[in-house]
Protein backbone atom coordinates (compact mmCIF):
# COMPACT_ATOMS: atom_id res chain seq x y z
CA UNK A 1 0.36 30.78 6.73
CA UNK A 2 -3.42 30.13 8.76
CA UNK A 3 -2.78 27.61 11.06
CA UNK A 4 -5.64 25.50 9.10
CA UNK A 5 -3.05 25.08 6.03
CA UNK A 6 -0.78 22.94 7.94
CA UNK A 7 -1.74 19.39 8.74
CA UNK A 8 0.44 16.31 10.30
CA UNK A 9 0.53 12.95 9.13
CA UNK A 10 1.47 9.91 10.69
CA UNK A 11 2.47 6.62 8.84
CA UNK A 12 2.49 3.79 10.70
CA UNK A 13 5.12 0.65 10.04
CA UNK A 14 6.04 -2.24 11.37
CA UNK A 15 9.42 -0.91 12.79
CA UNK A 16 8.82 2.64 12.47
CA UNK A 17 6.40 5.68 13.92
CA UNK A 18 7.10 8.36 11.33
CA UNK A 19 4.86 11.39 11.67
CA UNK A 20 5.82 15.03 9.68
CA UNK A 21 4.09 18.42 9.05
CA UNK A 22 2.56 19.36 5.91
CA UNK A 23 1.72 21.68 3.96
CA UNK A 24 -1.54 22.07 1.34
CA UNK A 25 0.95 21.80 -1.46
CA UNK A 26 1.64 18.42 -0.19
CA UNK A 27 5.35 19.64 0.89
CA UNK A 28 6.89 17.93 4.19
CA UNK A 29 8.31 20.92 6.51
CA UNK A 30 9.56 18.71 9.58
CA UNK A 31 9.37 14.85 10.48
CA UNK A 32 10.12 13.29 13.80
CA UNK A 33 10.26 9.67 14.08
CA UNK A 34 10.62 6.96 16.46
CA UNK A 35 10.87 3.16 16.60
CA UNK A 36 7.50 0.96 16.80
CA UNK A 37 7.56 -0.61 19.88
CA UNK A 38 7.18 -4.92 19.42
CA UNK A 39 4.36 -4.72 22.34
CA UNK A 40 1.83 -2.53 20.15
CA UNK A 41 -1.46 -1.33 21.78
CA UNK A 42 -1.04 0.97 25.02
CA UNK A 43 3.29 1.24 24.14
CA UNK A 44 2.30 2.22 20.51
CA UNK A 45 -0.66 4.47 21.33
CA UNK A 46 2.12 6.17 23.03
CA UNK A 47 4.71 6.69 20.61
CA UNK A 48 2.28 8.13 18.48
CA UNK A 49 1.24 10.94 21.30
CA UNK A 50 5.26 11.82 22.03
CA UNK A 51 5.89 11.64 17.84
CA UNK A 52 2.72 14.45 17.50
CA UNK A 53 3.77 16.72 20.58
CA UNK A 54 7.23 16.83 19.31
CA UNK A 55 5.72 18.17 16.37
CA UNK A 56 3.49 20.24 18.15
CA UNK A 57 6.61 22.27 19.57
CA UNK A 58 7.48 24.03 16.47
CA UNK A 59 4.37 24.49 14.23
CA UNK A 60 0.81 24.95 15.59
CA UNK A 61 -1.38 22.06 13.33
CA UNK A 62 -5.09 22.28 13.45
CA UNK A 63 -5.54 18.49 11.92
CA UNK A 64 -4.00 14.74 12.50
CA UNK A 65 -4.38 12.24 10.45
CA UNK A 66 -2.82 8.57 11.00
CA UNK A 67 -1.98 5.91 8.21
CA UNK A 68 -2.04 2.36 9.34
CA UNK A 69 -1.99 -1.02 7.98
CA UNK A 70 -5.74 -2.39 8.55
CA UNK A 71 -9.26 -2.08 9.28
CA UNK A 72 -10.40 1.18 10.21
CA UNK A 73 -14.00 2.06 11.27
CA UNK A 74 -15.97 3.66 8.92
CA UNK A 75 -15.85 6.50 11.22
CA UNK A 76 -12.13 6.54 11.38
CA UNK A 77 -11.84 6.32 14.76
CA UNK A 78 -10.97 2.45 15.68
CA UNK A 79 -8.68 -0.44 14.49
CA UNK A 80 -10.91 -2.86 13.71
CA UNK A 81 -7.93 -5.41 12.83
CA UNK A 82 -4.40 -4.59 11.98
CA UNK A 83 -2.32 -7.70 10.89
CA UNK A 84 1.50 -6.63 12.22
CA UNK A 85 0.71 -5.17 15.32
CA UNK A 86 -0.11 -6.52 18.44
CA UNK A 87 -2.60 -5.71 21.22
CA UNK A 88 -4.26 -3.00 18.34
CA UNK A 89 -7.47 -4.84 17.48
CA UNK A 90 -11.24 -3.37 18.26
CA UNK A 91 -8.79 0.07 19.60
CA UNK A 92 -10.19 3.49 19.28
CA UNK A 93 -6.96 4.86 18.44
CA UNK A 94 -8.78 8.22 18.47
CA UNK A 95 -9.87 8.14 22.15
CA UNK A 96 -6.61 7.33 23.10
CA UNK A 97 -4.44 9.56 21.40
CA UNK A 98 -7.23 12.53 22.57
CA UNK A 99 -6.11 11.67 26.33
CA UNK A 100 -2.65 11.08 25.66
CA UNK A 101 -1.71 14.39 23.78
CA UNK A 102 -4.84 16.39 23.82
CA UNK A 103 -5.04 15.89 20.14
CA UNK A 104 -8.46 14.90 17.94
CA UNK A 105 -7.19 12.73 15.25
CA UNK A 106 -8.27 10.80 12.36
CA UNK A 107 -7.25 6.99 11.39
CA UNK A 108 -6.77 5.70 7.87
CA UNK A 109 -6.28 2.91 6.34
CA UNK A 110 -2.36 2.85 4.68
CA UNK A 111 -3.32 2.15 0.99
CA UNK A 112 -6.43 4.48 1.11
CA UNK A 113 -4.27 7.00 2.85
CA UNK A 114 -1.73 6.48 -0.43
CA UNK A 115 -4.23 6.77 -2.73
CA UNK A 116 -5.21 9.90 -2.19
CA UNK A 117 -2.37 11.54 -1.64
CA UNK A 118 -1.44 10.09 -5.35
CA UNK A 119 -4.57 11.38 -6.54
CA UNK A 120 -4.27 15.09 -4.95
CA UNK A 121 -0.50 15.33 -5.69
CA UNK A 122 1.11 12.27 -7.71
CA UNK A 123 -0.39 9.93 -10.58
CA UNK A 124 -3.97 10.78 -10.65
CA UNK A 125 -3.60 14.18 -9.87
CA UNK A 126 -6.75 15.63 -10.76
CA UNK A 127 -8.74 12.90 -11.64
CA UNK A 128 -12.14 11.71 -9.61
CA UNK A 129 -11.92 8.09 -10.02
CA UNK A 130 -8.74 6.33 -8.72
CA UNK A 131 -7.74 2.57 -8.25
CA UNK A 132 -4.47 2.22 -6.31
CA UNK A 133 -3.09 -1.15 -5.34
CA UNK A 134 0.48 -1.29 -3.40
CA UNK A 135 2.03 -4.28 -4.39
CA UNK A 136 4.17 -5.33 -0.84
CA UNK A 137 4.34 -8.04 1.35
CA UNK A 138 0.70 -8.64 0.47
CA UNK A 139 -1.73 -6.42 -1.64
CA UNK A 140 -3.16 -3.43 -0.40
CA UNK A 141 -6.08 -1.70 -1.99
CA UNK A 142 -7.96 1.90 -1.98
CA UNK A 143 -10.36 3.51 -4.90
CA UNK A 144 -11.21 7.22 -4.95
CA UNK A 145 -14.76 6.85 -6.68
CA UNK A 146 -16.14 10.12 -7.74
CA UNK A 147 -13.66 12.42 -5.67
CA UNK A 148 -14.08 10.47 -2.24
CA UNK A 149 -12.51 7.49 -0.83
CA UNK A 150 -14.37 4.07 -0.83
CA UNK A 151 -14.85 3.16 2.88
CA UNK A 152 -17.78 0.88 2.56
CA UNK A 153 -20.56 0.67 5.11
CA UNK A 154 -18.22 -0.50 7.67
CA UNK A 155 -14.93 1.00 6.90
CA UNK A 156 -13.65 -2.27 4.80
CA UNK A 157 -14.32 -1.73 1.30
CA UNK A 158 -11.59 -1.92 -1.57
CA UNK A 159 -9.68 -4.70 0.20
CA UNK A 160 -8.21 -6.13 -3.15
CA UNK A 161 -6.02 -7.96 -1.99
CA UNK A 162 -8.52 -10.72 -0.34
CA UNK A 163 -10.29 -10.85 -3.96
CA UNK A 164 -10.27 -14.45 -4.37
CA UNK A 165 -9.29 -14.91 -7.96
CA UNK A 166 -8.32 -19.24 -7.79
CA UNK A 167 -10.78 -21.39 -6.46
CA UNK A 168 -9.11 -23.87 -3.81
CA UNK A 169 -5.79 -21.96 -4.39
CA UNK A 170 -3.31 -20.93 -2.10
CA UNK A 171 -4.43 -20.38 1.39
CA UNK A 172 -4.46 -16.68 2.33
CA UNK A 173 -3.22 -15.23 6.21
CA UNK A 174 -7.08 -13.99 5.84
CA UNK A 175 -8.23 -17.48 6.24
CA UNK A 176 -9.33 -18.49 2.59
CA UNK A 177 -7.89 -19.99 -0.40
CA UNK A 178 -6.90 -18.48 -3.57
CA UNK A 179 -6.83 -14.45 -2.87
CA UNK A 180 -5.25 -12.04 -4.87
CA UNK A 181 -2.30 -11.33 -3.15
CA UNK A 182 -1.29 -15.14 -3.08
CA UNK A 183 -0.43 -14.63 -6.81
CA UNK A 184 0.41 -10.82 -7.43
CA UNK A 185 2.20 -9.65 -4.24
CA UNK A 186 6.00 -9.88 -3.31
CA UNK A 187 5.33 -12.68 -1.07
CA UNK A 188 4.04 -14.25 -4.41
CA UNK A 189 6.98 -13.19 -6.59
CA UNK A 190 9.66 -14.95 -4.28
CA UNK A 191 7.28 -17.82 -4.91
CA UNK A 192 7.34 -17.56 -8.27
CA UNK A 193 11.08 -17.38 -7.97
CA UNK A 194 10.98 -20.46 -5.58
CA UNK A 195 9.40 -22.65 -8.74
CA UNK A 196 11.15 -21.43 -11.16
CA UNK A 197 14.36 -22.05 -9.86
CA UNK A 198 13.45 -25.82 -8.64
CA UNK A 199 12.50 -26.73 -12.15
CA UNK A 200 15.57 -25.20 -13.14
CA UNK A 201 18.39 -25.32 -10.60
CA UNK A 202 21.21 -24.75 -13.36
CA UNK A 203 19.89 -21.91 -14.25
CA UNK A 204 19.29 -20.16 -10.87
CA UNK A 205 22.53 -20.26 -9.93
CA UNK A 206 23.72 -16.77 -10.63
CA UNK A 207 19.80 -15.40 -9.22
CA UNK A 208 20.75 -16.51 -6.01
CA UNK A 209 24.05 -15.70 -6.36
CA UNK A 210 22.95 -12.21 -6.06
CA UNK A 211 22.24 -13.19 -2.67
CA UNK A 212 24.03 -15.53 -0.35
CA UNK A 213 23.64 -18.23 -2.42
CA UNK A 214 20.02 -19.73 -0.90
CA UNK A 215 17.09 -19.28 -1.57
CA UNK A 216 16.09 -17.70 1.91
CA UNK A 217 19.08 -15.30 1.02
CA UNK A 218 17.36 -14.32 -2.16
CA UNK A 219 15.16 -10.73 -2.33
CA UNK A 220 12.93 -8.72 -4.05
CA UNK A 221 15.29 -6.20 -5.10
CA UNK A 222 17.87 -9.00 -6.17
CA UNK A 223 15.32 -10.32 -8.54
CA UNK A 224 14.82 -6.62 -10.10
CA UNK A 225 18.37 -6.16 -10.78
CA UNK A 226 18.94 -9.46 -12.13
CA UNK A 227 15.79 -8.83 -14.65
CA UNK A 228 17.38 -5.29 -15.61
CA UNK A 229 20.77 -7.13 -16.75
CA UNK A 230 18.98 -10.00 -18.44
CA UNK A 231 18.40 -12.70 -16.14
CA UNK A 232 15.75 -14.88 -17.71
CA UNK A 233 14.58 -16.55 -14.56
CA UNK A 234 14.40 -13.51 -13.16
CA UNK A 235 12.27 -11.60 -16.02
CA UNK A 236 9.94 -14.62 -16.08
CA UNK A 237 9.26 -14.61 -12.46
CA UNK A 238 8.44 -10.67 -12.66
CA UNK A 239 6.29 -11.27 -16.12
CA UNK A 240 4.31 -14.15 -13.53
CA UNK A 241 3.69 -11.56 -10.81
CA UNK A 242 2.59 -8.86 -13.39
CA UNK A 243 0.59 -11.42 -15.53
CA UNK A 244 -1.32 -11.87 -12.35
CA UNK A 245 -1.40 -8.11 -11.01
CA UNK A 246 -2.68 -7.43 -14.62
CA UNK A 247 -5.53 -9.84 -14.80
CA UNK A 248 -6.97 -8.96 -11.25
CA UNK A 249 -6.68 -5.20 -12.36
CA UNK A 250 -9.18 -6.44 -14.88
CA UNK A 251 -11.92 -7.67 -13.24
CA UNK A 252 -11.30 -3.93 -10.94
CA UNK A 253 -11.92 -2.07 -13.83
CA UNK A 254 -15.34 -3.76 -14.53
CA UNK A 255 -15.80 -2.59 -10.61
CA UNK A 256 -14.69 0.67 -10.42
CA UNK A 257 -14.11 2.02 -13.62
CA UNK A 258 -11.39 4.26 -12.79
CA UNK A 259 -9.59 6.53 -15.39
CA UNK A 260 -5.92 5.35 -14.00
CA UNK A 261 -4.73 2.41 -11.80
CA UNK A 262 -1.68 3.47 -9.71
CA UNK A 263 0.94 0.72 -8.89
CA UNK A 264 2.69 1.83 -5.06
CA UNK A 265 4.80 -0.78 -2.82
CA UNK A 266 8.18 -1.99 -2.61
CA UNK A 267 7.72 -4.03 -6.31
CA UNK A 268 6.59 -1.46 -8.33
CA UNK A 269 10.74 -0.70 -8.06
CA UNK A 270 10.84 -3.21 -10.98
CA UNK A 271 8.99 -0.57 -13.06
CA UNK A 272 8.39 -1.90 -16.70
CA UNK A 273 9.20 -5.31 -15.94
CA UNK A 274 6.20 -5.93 -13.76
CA UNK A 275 3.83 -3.24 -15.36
CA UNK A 276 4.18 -4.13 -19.08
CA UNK A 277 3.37 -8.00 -18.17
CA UNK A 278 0.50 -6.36 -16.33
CA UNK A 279 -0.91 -4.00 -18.94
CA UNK A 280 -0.76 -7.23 -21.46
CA UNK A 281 -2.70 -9.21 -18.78
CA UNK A 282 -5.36 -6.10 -18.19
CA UNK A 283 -6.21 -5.99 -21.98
CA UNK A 284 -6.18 -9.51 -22.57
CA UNK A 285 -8.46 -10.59 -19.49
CA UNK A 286 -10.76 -7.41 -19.81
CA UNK A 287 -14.10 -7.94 -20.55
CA UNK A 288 -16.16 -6.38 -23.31
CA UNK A 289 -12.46 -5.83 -25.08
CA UNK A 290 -13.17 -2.13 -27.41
CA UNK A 291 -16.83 -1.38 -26.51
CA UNK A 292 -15.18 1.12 -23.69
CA UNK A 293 -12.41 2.87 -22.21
CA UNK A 294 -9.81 1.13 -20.12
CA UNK A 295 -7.53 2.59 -17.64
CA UNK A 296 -4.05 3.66 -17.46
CA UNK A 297 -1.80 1.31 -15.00
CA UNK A 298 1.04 3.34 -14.20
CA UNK A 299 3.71 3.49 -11.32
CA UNK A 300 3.13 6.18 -8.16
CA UNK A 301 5.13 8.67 -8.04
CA UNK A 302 5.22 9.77 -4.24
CA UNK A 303 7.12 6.71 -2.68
CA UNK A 304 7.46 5.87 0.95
CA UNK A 305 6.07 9.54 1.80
CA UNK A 306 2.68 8.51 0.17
CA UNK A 307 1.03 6.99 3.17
CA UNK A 308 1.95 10.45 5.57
CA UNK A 309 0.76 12.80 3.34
CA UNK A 310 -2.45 11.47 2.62
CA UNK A 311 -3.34 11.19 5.99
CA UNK A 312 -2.45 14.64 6.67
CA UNK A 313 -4.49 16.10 3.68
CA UNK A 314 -7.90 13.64 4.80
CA UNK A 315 -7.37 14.66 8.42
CA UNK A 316 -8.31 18.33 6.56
CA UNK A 317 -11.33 16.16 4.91
């Protein structure tokens, strides 16, 4: 195989520095991994360097590509801003990592990153105009318009999940009221679940009983399990988040006009339970309702290994 074919990705987390070799069928042939250390900037730049020369040692990689939560230049060189790491803001990860390891590399952001890899291997395979929005902690966004990911003029564009969709709603991390992921995220569905079992202790009960018994106890994936075995609470509380996922996917469409929307994150584990409510929500908040085509919302199909790939394959790009 030319040593062009091979590319290596590296996804960044909040606890973990997970980088792995692939291949142009989108095949992982080696991963190393180490932890992300709590003090960020300098400590992480250097995890990164020791994670790619490990790499490094037993196949020869032309092309680097790095998947972060954040703002990336448009030149996919700098952190403009990442939320859950420290000392990382304004940092040409780039120029660091190039005197570190010896290594040019590329940045992405995590959802665009995800998106593509879902559109050159998973959901959208194929198809030029992608929407993907990764339903976690908060909401993260990417659109493949015409083949090519959105950056925007200054690296920012298809940040969904700051789409204010209430007026003088909740107040967002990002500083403003009402945004997207308020309503549609995780964050949002233990929320949800928060209301629904106040107005309703009774019947909460065995919800939280999945857990420890609290309501700090209670998570994501108990609410999913309780929905699959018929917990009303629990299927409401998805139906809310989806209801929500579904109408914001709505006003996207009018946006982008993609052929598919592809659901990633940790929620999208619920599977029919969050995407049916959302489908419902889509048709019935979509504008001009029959005078055109509307997209497919399905679930991606590449997981946690989304965010690595993609950057490997754009790092090619």
């Amino acid at each position: 195989m030319a040593n062009s074919d091979l590319a290596i990705g590296i996804d960044i987390g909040g606890t973990k520095v997970l980088g792995g070799v692939v291949d142009q069928s989108g095949n992982i042939l080696r991963t190393f991994r180490k932890d992300t250390p709590k003090a960020g900037g300098n400590e992480l730049n250097e995890s990164i360097a020791e994670v790619i020369l490990e790499l490094l040692v037993t196949h020869k990689v032309d092309h680097v590509g790095i998947s972060a939560a954040g703002l990336v230049s448009s030149d996919r060189a700098t952190m403009l801003g990442a939320p859950n790491i420290k000392d990382w803001d304004g940092v040409n990860i780039s120029s660091a990592l190039l005197k570190l390891c010896g290594v040019k590399t590329v940045v992405e952001n995590d959802a665009n990153s995800a998106a593509w890899a879902e559109r050159v291997y998973g959901a959208g395979k194929g198809l030029e105009n992608v929407i993907m929005v990764t339903v976690g902690t908060g909401i993260g966004g990417a659109a493949i318009v015409n083949g090519q990911p959105l950056r925007g003029a200054n690296g920012t564009g298809a940040e969904f999940g700051h789409m204010r969709v209430v007026p003088n709603g909740e107040l967002c991390g990002c500083g403003i009221n009402g945004c997207f992921e308020r309503y549609a995220s995780g964050s949002a569905l233990m929320r949800h679940a928060r209301e629904a079992i106040a107005k309703n202790p009774a019947g909460g009960k065995e919800l939280l009983a999945r857990g420890n018994g609290t309501i700090e106890g209670l998570m994501g994936g108990h609410i999913t399990d309780a929905a699959r075995d018929g917990d009303q609470i629990a299927i409401d509380v998805l139906a809310i988040t989806g209801d929500w996922l579904g109408a914001g996917i709505a006003t996207l469409s009018m946006l982008f006009d993609p052929s598919i929307v592809v659901i990633g994150g940790g929620v999208v584990d619920a599977g029919d339970l969050l995407l049916e409510p959302a489908r419902k929500a889509m048709m019935r908040e979509m504008p001009f309702l029959g005078k055109h085509p509307v997209p497919e919302i399905v679930a991606a199909k590449l997981g946690n290994d989304a965010g690595l790939v993609g950057a490997a394959d754009l790092a090619r790009n």
